[in-house]
PDB file of N, CA and C in Angstrom:
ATOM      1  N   UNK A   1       3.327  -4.788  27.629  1.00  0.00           N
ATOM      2  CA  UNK A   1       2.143  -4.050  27.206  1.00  0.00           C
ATOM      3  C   UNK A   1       2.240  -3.777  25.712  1.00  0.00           C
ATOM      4  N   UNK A   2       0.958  -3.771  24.965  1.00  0.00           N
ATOM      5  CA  UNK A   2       1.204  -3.811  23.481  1.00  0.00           C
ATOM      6  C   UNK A   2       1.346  -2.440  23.120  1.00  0.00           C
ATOM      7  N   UNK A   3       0.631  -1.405  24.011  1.00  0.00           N
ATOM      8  CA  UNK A   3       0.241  -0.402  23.151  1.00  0.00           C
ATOM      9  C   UNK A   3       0.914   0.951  24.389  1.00  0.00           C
ATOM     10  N   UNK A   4       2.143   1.406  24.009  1.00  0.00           N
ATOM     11  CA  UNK A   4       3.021   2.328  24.832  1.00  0.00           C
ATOM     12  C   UNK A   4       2.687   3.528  24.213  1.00  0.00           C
ATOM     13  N   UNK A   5       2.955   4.560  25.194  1.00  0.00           N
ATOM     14  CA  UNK A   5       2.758   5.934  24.824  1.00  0.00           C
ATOM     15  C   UNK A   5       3.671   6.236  23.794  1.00  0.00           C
ATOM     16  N   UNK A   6       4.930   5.370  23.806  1.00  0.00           N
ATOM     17  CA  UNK A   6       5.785   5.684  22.598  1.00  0.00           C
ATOM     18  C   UNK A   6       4.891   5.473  20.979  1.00  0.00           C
ATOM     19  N   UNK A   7       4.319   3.927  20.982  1.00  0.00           N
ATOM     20  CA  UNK A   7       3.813   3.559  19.744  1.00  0.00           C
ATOM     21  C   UNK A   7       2.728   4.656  19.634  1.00  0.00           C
ATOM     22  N   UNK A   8       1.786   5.463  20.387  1.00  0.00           N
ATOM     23  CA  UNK A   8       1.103   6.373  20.167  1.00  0.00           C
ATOM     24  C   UNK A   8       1.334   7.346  19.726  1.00  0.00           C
ATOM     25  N   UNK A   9       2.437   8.033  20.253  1.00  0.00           N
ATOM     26  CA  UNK A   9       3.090   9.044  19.741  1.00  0.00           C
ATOM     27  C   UNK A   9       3.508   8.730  18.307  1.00  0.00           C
ATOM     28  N   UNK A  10       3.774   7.605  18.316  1.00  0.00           N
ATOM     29  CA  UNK A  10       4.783   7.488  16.633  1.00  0.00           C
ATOM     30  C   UNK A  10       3.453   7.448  15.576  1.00  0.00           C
ATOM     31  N   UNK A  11       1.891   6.953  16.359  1.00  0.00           N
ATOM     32  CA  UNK A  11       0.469   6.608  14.930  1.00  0.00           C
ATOM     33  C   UNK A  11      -0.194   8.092  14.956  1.00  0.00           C
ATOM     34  N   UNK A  12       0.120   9.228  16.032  1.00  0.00           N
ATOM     35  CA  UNK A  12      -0.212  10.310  15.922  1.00  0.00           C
ATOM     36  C   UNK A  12       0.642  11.287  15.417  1.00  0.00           C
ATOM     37  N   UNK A  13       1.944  10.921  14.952  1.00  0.00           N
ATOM     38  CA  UNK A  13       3.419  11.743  14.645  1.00  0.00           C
ATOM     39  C   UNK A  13       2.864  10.920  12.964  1.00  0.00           C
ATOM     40  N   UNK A  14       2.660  10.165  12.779  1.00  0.00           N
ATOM     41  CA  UNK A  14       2.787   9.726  10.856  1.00  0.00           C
ATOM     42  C   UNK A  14       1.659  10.392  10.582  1.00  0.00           C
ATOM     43  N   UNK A  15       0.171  10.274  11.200  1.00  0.00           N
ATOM     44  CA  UNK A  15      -0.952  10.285  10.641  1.00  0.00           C
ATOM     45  C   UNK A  15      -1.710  11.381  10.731  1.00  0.00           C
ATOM     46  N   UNK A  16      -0.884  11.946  12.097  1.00  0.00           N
ATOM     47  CA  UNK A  16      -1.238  13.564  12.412  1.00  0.00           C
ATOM     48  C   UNK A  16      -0.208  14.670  11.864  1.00  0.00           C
ATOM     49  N   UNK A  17      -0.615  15.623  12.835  1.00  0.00           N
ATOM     50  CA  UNK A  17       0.164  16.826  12.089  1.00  0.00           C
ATOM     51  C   UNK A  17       1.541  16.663  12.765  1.00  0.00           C
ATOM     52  N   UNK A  18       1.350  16.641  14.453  1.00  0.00           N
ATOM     53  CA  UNK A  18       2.167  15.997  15.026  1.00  0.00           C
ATOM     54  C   UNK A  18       2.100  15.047  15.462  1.00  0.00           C
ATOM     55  N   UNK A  19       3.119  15.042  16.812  1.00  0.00           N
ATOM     56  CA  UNK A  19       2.847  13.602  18.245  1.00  0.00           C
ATOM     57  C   UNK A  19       2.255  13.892  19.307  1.00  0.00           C
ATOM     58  N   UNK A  20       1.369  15.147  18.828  1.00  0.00           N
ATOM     59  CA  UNK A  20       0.745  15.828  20.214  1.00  0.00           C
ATOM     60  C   UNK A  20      -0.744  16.149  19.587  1.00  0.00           C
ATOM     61  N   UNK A  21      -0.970  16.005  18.240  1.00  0.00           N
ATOM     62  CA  UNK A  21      -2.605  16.066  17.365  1.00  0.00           C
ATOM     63  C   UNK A  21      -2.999  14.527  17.855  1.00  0.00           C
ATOM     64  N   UNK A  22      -3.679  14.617  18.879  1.00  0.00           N
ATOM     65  CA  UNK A  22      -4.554  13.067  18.899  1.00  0.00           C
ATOM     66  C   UNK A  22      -5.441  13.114  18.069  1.00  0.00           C
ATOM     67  N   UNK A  23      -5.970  14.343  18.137  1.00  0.00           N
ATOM     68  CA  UNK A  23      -7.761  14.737  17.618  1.00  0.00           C
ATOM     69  C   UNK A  23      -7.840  14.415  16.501  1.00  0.00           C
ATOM     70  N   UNK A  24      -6.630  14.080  15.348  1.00  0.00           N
ATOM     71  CA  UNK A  24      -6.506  13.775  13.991  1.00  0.00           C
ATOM     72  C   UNK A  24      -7.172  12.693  14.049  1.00  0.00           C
ATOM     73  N   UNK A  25      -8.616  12.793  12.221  1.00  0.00           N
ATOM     74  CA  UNK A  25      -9.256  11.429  12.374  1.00  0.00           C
ATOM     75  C   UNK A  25      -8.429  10.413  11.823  1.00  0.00           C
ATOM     76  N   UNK A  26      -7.489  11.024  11.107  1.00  0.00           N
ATOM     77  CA  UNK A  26      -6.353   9.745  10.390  1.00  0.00           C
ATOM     78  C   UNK A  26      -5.447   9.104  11.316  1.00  0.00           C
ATOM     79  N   UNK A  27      -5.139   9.768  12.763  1.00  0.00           N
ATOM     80  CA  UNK A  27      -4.363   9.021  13.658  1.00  0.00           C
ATOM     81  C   UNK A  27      -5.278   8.535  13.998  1.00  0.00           C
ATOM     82  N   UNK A  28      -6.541   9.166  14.908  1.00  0.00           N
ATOM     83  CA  UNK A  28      -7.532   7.748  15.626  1.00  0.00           C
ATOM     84  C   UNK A  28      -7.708   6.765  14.828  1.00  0.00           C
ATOM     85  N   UNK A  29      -8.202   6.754  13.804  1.00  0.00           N
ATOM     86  CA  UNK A  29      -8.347   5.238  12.632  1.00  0.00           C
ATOM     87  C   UNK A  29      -7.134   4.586  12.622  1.00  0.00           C
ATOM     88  N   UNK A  30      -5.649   5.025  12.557  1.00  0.00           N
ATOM     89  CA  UNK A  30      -4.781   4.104  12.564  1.00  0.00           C
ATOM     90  C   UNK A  30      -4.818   3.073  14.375  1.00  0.00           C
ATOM     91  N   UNK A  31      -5.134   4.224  15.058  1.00  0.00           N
ATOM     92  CA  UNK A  31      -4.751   3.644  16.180  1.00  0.00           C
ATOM     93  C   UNK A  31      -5.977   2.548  16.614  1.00  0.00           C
ATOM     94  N   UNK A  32      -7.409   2.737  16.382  1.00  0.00           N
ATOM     95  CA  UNK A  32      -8.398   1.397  16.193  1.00  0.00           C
ATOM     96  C   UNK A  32      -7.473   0.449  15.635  1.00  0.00           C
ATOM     97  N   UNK A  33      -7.555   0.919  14.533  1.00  0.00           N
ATOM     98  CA  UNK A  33      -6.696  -0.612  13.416  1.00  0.00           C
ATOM     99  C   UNK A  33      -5.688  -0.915  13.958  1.00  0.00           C
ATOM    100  N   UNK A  34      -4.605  -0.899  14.565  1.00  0.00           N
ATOM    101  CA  UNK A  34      -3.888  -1.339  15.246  1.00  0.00           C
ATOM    102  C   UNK A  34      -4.693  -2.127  16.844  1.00  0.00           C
ATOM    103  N   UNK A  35      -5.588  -1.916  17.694  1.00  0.00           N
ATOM    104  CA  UNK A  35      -5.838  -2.018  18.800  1.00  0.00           C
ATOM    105  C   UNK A  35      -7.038  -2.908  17.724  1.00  0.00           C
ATOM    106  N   UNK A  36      -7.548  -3.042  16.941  1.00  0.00           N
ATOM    107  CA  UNK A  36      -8.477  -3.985  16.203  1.00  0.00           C
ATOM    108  C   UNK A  36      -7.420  -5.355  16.080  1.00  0.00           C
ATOM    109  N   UNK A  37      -6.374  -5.267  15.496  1.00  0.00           N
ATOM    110  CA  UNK A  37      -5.651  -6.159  15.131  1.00  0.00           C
ATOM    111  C   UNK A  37      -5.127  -6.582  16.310  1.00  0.00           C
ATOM    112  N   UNK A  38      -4.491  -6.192  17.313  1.00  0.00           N
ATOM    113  CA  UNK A  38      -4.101  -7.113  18.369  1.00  0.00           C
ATOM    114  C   UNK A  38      -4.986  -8.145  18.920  1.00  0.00           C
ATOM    115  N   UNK A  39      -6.468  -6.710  19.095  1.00  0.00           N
ATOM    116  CA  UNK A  39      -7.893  -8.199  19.643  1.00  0.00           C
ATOM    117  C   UNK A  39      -7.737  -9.195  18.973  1.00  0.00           C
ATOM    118  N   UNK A  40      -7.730  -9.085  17.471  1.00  0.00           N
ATOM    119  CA  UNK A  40      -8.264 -10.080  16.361  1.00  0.00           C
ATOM    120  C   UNK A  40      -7.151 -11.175  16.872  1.00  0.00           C
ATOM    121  N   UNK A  41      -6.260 -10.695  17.063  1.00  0.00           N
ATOM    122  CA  UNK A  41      -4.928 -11.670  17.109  1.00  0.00           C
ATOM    123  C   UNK A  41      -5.397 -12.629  18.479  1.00  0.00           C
ATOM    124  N   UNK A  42      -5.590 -11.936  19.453  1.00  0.00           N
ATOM    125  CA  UNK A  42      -5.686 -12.311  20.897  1.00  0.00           C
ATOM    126  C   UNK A  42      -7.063 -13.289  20.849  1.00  0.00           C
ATOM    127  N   UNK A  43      -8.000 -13.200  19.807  1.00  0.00           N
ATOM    128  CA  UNK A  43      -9.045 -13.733  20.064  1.00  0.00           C
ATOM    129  C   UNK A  43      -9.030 -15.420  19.470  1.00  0.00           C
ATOM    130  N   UNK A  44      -7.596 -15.402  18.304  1.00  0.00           N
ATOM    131  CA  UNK A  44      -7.712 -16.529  17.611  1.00  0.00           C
ATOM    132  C   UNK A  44      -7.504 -17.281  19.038  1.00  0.00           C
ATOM    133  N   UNK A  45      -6.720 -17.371  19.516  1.00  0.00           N
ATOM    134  CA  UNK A  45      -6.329 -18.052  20.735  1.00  0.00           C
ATOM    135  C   UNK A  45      -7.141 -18.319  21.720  1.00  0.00           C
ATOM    136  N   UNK A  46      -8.161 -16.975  21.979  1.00  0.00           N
ATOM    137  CA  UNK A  46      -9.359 -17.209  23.024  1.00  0.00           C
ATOM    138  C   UNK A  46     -10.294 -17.115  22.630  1.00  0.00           C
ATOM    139  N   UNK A  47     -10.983 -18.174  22.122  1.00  0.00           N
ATOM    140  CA  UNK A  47     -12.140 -17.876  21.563  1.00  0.00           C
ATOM    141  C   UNK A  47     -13.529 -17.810  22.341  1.00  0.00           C
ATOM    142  N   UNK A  48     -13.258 -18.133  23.499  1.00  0.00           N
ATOM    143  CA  UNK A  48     -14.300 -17.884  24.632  1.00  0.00           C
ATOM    144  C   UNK A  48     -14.398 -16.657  25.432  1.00  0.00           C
ATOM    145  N   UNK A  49     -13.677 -15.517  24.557  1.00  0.00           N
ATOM    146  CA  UNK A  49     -13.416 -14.761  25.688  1.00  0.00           C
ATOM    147  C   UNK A  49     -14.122 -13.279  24.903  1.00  0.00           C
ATOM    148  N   UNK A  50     -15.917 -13.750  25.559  1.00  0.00           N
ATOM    149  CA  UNK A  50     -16.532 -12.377  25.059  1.00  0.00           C
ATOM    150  C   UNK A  50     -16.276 -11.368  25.498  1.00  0.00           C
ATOM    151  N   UNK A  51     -15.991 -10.988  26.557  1.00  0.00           N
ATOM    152  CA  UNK A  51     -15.470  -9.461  26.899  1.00  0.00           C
ATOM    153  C   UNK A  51     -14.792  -8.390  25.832  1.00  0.00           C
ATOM    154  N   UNK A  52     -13.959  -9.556  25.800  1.00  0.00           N
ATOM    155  CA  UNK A  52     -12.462  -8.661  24.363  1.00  0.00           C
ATOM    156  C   UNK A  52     -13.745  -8.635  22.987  1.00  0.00           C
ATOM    157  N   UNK A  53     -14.392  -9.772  22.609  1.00  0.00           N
ATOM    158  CA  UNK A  53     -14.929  -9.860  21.859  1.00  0.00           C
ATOM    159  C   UNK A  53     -16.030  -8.469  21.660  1.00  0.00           C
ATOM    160  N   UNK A  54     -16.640  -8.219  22.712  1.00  0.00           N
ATOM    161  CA  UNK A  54     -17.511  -6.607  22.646  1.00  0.00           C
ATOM    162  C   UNK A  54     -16.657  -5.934  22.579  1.00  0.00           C
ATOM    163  N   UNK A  55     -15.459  -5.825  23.038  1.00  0.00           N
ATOM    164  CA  UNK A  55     -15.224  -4.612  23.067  1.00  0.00           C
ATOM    165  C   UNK A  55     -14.137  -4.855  21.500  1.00  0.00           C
ATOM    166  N   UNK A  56     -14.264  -5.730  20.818  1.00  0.00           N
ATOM    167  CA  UNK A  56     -14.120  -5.272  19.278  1.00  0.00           C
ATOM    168  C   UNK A  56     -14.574  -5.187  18.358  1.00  0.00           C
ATOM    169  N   UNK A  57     -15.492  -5.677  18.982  1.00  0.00           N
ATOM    170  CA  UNK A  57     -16.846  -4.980  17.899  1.00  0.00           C
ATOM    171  C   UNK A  57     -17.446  -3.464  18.304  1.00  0.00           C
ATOM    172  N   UNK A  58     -17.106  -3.161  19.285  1.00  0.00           N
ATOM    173  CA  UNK A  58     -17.516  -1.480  19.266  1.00  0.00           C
ATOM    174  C   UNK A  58     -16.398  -0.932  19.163  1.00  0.00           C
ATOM    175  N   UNK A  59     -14.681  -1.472  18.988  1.00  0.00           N
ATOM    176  CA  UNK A  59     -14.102  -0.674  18.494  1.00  0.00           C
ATOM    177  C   UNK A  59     -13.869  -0.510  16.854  1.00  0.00           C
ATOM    178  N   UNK A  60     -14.571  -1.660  16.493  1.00  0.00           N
ATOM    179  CA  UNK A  60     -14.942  -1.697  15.075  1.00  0.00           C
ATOM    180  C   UNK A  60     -15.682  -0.719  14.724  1.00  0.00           C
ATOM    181  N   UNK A  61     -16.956  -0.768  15.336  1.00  0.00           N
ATOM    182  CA  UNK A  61     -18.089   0.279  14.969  1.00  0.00           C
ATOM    183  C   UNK A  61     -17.379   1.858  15.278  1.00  0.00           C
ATOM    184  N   UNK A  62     -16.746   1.956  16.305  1.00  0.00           N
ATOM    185  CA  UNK A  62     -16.373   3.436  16.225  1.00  0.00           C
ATOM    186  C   UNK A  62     -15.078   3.712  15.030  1.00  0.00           C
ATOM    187  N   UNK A  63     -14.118   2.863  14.283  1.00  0.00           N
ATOM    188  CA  UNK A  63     -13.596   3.075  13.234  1.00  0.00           C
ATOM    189  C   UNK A  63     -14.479   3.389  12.143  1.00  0.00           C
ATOM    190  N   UNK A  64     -15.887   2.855  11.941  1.00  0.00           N
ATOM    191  CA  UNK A  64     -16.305   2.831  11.000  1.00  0.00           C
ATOM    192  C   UNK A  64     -17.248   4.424  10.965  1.00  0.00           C
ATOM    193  N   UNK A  65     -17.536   4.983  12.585  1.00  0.00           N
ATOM    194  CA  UNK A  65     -17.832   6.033  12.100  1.00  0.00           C
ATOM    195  C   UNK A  65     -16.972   7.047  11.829  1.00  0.00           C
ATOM    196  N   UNK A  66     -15.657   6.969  12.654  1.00  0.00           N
ATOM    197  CA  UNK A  66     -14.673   7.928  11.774  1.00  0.00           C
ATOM    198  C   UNK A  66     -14.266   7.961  10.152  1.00  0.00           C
ATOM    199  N   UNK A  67     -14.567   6.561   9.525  1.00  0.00           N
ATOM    200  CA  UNK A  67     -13.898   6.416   8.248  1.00  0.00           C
ATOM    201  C   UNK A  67     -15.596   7.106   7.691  1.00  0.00           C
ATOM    202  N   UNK A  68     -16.684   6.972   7.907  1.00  0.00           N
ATOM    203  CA  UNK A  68     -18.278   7.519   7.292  1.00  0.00           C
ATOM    204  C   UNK A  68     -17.352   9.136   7.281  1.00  0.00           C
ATOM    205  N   UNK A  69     -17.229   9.335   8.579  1.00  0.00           N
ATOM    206  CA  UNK A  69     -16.940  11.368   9.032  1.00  0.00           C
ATOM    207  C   UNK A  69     -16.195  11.968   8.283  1.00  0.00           C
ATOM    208  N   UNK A  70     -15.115  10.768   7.902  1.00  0.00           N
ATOM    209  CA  UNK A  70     -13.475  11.913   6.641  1.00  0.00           C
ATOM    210  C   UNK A  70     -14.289  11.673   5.818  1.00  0.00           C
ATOM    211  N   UNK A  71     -14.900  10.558   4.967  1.00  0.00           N
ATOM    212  CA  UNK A  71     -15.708  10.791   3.741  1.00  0.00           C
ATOM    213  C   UNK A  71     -16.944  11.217   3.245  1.00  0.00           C
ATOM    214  N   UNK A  72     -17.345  12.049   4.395  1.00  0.00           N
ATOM    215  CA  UNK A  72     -18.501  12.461   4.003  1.00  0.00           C
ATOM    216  C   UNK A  72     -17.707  14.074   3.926  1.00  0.00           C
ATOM    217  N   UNK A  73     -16.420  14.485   4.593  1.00  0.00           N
ATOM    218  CA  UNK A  73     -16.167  15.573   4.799  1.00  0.00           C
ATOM    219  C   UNK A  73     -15.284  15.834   3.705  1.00  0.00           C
ATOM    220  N   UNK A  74     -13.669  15.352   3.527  1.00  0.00           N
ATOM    221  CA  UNK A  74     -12.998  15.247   2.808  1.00  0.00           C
ATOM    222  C   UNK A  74     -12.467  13.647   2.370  1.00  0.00           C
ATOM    223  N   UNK A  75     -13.347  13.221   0.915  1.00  0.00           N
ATOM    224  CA  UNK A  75     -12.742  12.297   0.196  1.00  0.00           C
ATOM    225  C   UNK A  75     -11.522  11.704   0.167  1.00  0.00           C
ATOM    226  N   UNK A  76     -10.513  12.910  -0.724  1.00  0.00           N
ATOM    227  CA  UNK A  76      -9.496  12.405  -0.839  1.00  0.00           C
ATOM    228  C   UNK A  76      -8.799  12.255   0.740  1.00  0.00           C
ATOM    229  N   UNK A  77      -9.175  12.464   1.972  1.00  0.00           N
ATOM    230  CA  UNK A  77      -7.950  12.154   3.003  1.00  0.00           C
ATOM    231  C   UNK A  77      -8.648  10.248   3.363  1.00  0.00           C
ATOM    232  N   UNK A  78      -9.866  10.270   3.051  1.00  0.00           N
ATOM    233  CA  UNK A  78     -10.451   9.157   3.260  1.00  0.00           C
ATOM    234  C   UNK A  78      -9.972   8.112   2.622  1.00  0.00           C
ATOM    235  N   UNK A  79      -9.746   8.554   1.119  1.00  0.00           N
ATOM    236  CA  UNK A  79      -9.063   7.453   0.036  1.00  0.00           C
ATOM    237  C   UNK A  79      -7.567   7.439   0.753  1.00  0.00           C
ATOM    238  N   UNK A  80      -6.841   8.323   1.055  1.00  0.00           N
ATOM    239  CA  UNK A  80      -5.365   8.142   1.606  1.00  0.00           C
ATOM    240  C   UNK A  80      -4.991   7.109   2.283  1.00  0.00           C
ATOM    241  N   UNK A  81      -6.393   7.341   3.694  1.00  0.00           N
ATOM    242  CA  UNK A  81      -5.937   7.112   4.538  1.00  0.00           C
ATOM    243  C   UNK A  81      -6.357   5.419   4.510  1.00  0.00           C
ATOM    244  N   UNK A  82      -7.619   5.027   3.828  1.00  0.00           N
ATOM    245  CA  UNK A  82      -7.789   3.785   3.445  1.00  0.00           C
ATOM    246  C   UNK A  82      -6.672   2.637   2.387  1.00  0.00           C
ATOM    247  N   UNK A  83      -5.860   3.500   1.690  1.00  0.00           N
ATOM    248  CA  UNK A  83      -4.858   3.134   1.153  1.00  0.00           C
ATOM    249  C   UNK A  83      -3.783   2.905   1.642  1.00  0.00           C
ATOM    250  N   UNK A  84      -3.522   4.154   2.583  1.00  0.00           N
ATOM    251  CA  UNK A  84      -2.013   3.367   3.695  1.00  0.00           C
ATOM    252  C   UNK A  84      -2.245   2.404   4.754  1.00  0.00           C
ATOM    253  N   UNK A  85      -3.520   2.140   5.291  1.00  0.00           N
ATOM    254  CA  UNK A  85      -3.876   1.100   6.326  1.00  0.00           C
ATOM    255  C   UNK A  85      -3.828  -0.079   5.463  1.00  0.00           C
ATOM    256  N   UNK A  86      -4.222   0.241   4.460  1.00  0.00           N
ATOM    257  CA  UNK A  86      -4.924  -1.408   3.738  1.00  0.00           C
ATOM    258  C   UNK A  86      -6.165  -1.805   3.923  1.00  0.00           C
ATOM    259  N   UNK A  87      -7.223  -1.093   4.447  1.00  0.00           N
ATOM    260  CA  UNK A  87      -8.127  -1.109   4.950  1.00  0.00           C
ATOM    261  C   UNK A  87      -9.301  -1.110   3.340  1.00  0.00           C
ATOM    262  N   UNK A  88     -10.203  -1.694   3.507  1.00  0.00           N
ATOM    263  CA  UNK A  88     -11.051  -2.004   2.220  1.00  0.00           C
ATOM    264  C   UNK A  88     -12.266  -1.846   2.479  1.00  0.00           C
ATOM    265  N   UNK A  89     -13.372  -1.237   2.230  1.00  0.00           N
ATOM    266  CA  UNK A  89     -14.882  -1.227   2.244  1.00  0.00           C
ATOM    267  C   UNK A  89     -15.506  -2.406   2.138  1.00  0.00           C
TER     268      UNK A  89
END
């Protein structure tokens, strides 16, 4: 399995306050981008396989309204947090 309660704990322990703050928007955005990147990975291989395909494009769209929500609220955690993902507008 790609995605263990351990690796969760560890994108809500860097990005949150703790390993128990899910609600942090800087852990949920890491944890899309991670669960974005496995699809992306999984899809080079299957390229017939729309299912995965919706469901990364709406996990796209819901990263993108968390990254709109920190920057409309607080900037600088938005610039942070777009800087440690690697993530680009």
């Amino acid at each position: 399995m790609y995605l263990t309660s351990e690796i969760k704990k560890g994108f809500f322990k860097e990005h949150g306050k703790s390993e128990f703050d899910t609600g942090a928007s800087e852990a949920q955005i890491a944890l899309f981008t991670y669960r974005i990147q496995h699809l992306t990975g999984h899809l080079k291989s299957n390229k017939k396989d729309l299912v995965t395909r919706r469901s990364l494009v709406r996990l796209v769209g819901k990263r993108r309204k968390l990254l709109d929500y920190l920057k409309r609220e607080d900037i600088s955690r938005y610039r942070a947090i777009i800087k440690k993902l690697g993530l680009r507008k």
